[in-house]
N, C-alpha and C. Protein backbone atom coordinates (compact mmCIF):
# COMPACT_ATOMS: atom_id res chain seq x y z
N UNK A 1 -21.85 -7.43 -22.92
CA UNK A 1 -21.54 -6.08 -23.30
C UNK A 1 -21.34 -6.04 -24.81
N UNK A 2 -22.09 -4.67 -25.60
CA UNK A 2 -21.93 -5.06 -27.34
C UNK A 2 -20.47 -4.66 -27.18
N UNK A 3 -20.25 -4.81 -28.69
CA UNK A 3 -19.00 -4.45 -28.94
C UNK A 3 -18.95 -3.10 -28.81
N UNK A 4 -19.46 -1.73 -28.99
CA UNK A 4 -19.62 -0.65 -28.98
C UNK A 4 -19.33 -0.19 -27.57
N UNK A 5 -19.69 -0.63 -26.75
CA UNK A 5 -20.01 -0.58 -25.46
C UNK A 5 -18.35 -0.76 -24.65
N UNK A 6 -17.95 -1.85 -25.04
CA UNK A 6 -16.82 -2.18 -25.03
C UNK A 6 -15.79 -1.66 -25.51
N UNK A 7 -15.84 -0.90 -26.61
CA UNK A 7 -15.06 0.02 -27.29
C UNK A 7 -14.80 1.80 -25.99
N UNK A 8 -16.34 1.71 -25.99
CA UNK A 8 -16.56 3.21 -25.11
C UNK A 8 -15.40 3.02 -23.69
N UNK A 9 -15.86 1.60 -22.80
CA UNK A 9 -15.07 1.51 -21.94
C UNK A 9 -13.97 1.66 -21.71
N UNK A 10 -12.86 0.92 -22.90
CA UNK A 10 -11.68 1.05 -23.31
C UNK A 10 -11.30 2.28 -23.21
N UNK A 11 -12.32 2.69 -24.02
CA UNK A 11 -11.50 4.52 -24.90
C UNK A 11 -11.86 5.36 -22.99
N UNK A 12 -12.73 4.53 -22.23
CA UNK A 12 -12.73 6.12 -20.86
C UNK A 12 -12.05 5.39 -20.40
N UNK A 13 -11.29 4.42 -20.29
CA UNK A 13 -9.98 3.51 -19.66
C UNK A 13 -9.17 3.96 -19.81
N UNK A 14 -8.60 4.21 -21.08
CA UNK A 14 -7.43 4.36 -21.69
C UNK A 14 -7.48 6.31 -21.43
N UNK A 15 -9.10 6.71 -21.76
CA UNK A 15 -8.73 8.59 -21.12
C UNK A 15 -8.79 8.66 -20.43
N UNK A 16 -8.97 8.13 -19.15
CA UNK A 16 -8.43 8.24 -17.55
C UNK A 16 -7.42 8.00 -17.28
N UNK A 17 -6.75 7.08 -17.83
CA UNK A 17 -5.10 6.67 -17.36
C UNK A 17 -4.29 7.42 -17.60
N UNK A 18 -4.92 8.43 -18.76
CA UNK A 18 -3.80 9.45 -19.52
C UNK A 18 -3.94 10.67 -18.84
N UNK A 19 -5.04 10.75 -17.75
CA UNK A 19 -5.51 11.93 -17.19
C UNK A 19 -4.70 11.47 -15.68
N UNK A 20 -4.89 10.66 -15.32
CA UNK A 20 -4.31 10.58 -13.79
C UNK A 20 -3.91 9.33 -14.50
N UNK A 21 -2.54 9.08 -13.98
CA UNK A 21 -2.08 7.75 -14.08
C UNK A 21 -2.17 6.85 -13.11
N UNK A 22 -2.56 5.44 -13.28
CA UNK A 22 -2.64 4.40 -12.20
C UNK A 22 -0.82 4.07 -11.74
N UNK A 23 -0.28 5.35 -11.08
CA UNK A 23 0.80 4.92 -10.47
C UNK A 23 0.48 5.40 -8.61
N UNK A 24 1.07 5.13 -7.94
CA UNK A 24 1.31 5.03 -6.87
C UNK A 24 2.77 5.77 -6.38
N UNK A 25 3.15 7.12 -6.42
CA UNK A 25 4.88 7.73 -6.57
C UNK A 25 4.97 7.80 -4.63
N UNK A 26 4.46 7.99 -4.05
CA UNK A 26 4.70 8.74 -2.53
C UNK A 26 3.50 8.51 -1.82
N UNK A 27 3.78 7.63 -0.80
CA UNK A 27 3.35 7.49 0.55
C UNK A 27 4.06 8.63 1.70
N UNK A 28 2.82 9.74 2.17
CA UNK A 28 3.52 10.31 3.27
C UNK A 28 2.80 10.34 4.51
N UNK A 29 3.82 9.95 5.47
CA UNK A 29 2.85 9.95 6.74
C UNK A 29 3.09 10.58 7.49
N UNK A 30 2.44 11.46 8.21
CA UNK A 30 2.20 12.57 9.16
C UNK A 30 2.35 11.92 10.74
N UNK A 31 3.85 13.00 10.88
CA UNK A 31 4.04 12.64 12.45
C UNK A 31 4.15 13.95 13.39
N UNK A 32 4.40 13.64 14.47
CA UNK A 32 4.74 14.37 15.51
C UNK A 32 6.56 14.30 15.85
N UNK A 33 7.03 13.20 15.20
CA UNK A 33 8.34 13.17 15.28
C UNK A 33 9.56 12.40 14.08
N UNK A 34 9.77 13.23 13.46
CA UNK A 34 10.13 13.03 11.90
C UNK A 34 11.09 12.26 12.45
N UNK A 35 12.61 12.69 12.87
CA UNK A 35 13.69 12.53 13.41
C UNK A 35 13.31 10.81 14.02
N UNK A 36 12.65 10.18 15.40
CA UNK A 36 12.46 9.45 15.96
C UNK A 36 11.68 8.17 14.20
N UNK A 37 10.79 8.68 13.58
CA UNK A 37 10.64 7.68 12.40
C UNK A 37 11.33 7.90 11.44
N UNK A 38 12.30 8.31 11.27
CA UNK A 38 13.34 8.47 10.34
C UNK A 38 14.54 7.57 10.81
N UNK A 39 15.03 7.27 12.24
CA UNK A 39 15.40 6.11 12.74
C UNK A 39 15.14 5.12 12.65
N UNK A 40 13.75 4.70 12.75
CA UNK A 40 12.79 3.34 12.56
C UNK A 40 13.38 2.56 11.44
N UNK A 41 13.03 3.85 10.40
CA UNK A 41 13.01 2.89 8.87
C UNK A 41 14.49 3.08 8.67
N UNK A 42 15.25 3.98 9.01
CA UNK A 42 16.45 3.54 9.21
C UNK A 42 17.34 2.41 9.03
N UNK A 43 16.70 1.98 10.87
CA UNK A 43 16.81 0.85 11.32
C UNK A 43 16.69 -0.54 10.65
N UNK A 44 15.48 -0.12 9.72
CA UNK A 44 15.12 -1.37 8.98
C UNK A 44 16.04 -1.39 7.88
N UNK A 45 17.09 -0.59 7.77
CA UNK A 45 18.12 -0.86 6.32
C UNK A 45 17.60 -0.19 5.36
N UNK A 46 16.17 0.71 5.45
CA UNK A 46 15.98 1.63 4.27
C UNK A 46 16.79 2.86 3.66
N UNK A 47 17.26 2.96 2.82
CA UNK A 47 18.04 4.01 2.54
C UNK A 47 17.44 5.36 2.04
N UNK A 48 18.21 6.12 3.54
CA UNK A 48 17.60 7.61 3.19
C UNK A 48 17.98 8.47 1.77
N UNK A 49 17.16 9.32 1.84
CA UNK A 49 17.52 9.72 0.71
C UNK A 49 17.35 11.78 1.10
N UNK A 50 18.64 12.22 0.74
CA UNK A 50 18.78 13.58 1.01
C UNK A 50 19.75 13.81 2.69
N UNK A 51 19.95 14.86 3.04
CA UNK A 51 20.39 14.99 4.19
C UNK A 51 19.32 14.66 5.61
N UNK A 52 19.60 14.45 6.66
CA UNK A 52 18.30 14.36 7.49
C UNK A 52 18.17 15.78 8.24
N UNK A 53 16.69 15.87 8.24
CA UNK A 53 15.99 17.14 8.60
C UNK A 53 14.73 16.45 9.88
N UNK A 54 14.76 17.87 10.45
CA UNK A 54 13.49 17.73 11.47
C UNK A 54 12.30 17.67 11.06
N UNK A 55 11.98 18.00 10.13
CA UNK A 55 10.59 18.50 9.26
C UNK A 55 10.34 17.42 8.37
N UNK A 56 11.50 16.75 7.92
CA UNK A 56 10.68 15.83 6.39
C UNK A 56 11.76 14.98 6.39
N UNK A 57 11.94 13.85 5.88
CA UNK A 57 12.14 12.81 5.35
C UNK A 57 11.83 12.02 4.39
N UNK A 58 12.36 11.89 3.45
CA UNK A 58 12.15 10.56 2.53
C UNK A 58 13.37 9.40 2.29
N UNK A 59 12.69 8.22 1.91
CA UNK A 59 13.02 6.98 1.37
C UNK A 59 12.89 6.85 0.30
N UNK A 60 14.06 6.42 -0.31
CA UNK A 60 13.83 5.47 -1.76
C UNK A 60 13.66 4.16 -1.77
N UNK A 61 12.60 3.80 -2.55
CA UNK A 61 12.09 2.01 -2.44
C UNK A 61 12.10 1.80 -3.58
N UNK A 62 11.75 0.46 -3.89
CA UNK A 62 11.17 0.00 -4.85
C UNK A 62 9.89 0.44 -5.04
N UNK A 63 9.48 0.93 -6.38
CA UNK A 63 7.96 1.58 -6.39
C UNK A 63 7.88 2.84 -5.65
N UNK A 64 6.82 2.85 -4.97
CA UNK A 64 6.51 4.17 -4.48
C UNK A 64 7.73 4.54 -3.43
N UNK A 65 7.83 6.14 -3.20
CA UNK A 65 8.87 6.38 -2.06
C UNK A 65 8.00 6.44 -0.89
N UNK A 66 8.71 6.37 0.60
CA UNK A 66 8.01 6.89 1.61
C UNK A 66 8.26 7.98 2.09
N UNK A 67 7.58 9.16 2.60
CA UNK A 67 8.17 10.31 3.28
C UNK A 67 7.58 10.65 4.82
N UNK A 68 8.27 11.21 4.96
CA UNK A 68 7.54 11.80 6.50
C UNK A 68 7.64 13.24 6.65
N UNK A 69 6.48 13.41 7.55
CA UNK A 69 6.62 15.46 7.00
C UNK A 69 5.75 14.97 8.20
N UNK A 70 5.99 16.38 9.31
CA UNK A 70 5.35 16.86 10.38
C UNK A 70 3.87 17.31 10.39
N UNK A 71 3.59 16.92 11.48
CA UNK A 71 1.65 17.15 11.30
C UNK A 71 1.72 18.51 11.67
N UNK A 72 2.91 19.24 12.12
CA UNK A 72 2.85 21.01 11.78
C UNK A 72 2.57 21.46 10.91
N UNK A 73 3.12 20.94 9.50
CA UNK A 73 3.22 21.69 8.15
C UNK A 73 1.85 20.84 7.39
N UNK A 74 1.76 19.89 8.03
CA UNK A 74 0.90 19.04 7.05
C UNK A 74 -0.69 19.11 7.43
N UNK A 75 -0.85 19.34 8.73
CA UNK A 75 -1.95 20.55 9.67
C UNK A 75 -2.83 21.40 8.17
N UNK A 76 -1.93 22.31 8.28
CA UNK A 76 -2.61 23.24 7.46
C UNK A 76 -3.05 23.58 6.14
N UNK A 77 -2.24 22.48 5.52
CA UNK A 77 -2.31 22.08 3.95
C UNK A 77 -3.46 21.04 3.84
N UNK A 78 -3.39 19.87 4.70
CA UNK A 78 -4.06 18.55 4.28
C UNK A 78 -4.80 17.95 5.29
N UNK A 79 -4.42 18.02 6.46
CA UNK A 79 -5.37 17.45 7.40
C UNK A 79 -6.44 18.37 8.19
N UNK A 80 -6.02 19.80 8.09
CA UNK A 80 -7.41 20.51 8.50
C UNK A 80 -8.38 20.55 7.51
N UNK A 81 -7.44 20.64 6.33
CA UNK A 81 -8.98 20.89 5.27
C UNK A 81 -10.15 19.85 4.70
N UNK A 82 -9.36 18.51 5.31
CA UNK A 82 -9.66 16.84 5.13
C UNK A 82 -10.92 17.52 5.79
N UNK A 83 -10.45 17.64 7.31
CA UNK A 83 -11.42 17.61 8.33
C UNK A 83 -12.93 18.51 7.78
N UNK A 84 -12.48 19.45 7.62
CA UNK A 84 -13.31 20.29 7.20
C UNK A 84 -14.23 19.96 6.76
N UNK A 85 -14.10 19.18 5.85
CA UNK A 85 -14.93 18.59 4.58
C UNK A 85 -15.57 17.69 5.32
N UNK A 86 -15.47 17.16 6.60
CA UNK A 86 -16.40 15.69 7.49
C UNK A 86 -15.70 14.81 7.66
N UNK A 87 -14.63 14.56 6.52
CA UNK A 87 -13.80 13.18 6.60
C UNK A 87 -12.79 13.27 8.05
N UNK A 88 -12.08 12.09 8.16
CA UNK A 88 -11.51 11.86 9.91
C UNK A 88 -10.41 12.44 8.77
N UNK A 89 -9.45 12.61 10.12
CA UNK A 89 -8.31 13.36 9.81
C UNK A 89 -7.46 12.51 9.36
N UNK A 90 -6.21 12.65 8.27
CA UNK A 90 -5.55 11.88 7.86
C UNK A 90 -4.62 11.28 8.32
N UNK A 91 -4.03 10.25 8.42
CA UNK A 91 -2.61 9.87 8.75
C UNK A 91 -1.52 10.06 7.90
N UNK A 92 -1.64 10.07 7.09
CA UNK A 92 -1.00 9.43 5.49
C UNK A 92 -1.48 10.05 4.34
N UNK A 93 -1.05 10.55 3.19
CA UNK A 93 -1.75 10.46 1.94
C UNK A 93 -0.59 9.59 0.90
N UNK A 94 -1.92 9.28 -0.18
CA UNK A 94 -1.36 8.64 -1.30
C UNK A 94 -1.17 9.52 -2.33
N UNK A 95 0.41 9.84 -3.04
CA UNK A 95 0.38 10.40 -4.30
C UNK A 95 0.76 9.63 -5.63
N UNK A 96 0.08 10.69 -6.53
CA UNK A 96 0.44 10.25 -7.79
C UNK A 96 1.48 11.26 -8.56
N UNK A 97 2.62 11.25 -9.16
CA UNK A 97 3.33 12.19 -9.36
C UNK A 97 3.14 12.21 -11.32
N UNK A 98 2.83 13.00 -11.96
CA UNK A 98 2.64 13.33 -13.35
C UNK A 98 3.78 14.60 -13.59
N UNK A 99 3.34 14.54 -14.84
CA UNK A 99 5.18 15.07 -15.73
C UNK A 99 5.02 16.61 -16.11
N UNK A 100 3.75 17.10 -15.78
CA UNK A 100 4.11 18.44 -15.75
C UNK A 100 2.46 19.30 -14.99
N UNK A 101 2.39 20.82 -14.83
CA UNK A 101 1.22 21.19 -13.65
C UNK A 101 0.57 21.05 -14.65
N UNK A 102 0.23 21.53 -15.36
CA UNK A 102 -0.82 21.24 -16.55
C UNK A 102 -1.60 19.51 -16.39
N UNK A 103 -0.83 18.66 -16.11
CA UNK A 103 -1.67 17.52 -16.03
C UNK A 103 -1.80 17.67 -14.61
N UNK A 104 -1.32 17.93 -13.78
CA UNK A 104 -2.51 18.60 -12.31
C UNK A 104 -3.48 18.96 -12.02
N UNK A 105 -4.02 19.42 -12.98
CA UNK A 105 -5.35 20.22 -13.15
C UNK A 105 -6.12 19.46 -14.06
N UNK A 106 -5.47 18.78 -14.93
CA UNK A 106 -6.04 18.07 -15.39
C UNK A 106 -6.61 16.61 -14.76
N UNK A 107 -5.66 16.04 -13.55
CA UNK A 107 -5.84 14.69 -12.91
C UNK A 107 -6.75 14.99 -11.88
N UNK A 108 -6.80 16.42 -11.64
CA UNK A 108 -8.27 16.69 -10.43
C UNK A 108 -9.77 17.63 -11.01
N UNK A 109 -9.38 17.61 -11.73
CA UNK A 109 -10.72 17.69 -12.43
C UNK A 109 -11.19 16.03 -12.87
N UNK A 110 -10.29 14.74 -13.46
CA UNK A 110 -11.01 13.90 -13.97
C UNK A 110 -11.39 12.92 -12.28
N UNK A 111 -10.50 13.19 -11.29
CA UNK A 111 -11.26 12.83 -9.75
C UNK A 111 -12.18 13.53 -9.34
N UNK A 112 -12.46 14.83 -9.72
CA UNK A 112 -13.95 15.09 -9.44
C UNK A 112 -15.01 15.03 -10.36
N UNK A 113 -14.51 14.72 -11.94
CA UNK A 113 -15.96 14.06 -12.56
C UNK A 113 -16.06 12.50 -12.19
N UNK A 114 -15.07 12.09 -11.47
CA UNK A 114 -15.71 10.62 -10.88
C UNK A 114 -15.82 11.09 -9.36
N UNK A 115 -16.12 11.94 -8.63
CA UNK A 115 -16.70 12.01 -7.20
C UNK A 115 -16.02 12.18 -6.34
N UNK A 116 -14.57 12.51 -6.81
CA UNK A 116 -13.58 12.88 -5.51
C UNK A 116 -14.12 14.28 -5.04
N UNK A 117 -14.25 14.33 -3.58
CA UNK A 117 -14.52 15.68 -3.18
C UNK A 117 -12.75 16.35 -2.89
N UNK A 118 -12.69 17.46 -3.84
CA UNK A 118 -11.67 18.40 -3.73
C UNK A 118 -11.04 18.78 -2.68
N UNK A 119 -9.99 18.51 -1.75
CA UNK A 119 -9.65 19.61 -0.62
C UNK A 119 -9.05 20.46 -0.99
N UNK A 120 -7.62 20.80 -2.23
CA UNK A 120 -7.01 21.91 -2.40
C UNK A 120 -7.32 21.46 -3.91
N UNK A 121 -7.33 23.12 -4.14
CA UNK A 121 -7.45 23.05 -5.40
C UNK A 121 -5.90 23.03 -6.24
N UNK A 122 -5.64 22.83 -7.78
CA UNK A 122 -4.28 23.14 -7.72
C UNK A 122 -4.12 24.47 -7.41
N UNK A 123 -2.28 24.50 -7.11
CA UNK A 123 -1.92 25.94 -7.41
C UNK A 123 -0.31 25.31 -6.39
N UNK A 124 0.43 26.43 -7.12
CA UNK A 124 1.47 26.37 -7.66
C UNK A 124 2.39 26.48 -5.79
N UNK A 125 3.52 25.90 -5.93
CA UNK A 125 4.05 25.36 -4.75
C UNK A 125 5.53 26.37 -4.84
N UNK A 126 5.86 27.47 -3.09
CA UNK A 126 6.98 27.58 -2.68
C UNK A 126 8.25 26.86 -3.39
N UNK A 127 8.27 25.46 -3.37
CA UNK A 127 9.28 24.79 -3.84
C UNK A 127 9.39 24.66 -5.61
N UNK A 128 8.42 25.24 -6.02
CA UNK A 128 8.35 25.34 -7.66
C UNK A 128 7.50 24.23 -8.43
N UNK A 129 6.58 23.33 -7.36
CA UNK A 129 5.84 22.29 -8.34
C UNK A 129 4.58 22.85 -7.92
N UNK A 130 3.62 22.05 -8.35
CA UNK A 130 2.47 22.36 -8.36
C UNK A 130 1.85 20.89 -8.03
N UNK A 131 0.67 21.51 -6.83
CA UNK A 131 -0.20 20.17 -6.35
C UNK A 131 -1.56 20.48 -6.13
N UNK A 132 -2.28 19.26 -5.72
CA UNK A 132 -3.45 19.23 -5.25
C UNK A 132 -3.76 18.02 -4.57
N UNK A 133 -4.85 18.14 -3.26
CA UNK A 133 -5.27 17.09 -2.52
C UNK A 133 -6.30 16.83 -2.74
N UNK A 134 -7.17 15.71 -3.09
CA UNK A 134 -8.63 15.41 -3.28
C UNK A 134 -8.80 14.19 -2.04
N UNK A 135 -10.07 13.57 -1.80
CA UNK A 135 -10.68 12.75 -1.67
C UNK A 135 -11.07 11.73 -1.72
N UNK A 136 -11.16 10.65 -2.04
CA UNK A 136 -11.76 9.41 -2.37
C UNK A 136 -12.89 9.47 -1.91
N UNK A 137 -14.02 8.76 -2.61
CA UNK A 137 -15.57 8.30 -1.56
C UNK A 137 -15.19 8.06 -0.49
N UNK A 138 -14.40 6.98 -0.48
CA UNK A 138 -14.19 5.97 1.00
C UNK A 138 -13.08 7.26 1.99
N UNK A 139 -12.81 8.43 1.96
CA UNK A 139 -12.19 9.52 2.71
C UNK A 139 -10.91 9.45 3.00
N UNK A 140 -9.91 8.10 2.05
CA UNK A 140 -8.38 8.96 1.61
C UNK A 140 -8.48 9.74 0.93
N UNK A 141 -7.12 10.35 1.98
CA UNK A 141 -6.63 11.78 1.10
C UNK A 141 -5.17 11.33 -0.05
N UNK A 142 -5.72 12.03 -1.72
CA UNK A 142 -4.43 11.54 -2.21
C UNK A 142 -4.38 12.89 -2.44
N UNK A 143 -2.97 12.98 -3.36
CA UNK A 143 -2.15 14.49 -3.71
C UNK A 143 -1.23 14.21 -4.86
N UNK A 144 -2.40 14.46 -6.00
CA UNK A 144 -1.42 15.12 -7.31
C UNK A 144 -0.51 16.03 -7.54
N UNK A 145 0.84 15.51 -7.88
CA UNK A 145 1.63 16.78 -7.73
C UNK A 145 2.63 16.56 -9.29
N UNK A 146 3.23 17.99 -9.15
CA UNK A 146 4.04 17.86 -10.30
C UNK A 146 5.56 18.83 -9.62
N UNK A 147 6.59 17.63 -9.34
CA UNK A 147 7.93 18.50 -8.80
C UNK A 147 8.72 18.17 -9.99
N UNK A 148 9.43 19.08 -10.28
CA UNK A 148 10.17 19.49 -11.12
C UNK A 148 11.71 18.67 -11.20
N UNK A 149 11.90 18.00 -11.98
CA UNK A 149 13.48 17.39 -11.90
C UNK A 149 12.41 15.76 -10.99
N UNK A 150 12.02 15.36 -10.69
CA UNK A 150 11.15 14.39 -10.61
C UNK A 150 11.25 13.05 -11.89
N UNK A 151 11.58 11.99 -11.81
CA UNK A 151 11.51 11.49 -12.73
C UNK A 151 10.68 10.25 -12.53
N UNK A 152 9.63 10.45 -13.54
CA UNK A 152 7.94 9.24 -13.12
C UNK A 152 8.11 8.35 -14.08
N UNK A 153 7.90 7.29 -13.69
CA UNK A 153 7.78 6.17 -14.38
C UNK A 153 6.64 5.33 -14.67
N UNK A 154 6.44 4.53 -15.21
CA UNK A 154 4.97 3.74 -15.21
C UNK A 154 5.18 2.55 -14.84
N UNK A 155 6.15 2.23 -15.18
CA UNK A 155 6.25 -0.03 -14.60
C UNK A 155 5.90 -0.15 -13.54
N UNK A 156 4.76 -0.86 -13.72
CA UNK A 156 4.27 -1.79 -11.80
C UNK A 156 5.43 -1.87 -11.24
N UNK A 157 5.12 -1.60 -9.51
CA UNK A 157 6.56 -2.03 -8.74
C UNK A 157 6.03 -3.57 -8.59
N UNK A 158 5.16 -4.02 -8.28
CA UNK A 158 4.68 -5.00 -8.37
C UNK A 158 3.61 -5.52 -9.40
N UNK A 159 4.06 -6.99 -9.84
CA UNK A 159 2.91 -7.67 -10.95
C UNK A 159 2.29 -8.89 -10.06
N UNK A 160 0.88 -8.95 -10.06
CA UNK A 160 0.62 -10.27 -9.81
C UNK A 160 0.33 -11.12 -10.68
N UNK A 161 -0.10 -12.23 -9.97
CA UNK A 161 0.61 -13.82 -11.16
C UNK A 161 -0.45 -13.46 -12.33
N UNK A 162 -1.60 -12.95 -12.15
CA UNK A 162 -3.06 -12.64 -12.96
C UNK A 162 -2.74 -11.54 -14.14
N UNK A 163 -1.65 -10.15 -13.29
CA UNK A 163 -1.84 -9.32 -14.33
C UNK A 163 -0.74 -9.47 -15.56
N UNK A 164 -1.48 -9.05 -16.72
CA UNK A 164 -1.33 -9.25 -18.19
C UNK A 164 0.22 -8.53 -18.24
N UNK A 165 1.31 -9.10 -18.78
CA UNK A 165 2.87 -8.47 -18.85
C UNK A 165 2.95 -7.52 -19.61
């Protein structure tokens, strides 16, 4: 690769990362019974986080959080419109959480000049943040969002022995 070439890569490296960040904020997985997996991880010594509800749940971890939200609410936002599009229906999505809506729109526009097919477009959220669900080729669903009072970080939750400190 010339040096030029190498330079270009860098510089769409370094403007993609600034457009969607390579973090990982929220794993949520879609159930039929929030309450019954909100016990589970419970169980496992995870510490909840908020009061417990029928509808949603989250965990605080190391790195990403986990949540759980009902395939009622999550139906009509993310897994019908998955479907829609051809892809199988979701279990789970992966989010990335950025520091204000403005880079929302900005992190799904730079997933669909690399080929994410769109399911929601942004736009602005009941609870006061702003999100969007896209695609992957391979047909996860992730979800850029921007909640407010949210605080994002960048440090790997994990380094392996390879990557650079």
């Amino acid at each position: 690769m010339s040096a030029t070439m190498a330079a270009a890569a860098v510089a769409t490296h370094e403007e993609n990362r600034t457009v969607l960040p390579p973090r990982l904020s929220v794993v949520t997985l879609f159930t039929d019974d929030v309450p019954g997996l909100r016990r589970f991880y419970e169980g496992l010594g995870w510490p909840h986080a908020g009061p417990p509800r029928d509808d949603h749940a989250a965990f605080t971890m190391g790195g990403a959080a986990l949540a759980l939200w009902t395939l009622d609410e999550a139906g009509p936002e993310v897994v019908a419109p998955v479907r829609a599009l051809g892809h199988p229906a979701p279990t789970a999505t992966l989010a990335v959480n950025v520091r204000s809506g403005e880079e929302v729109d900005a992190a799904v526009e730079a997933a669909r000049r690399a080929g994410a097919t769109i399911v929601t477009e942004p736009e602005d959220k009941p609870w006061g943040g702003r999100s969007a669900v896209f695609c992957d080729p391979g047909g996860t669903a992730w979800e850029v969002t921007w909640a407010p009072g949210a605080t994002v970080g960048d440090e790997p939750a994990v380094r392996w022995g390879h990557d650079p400190a």
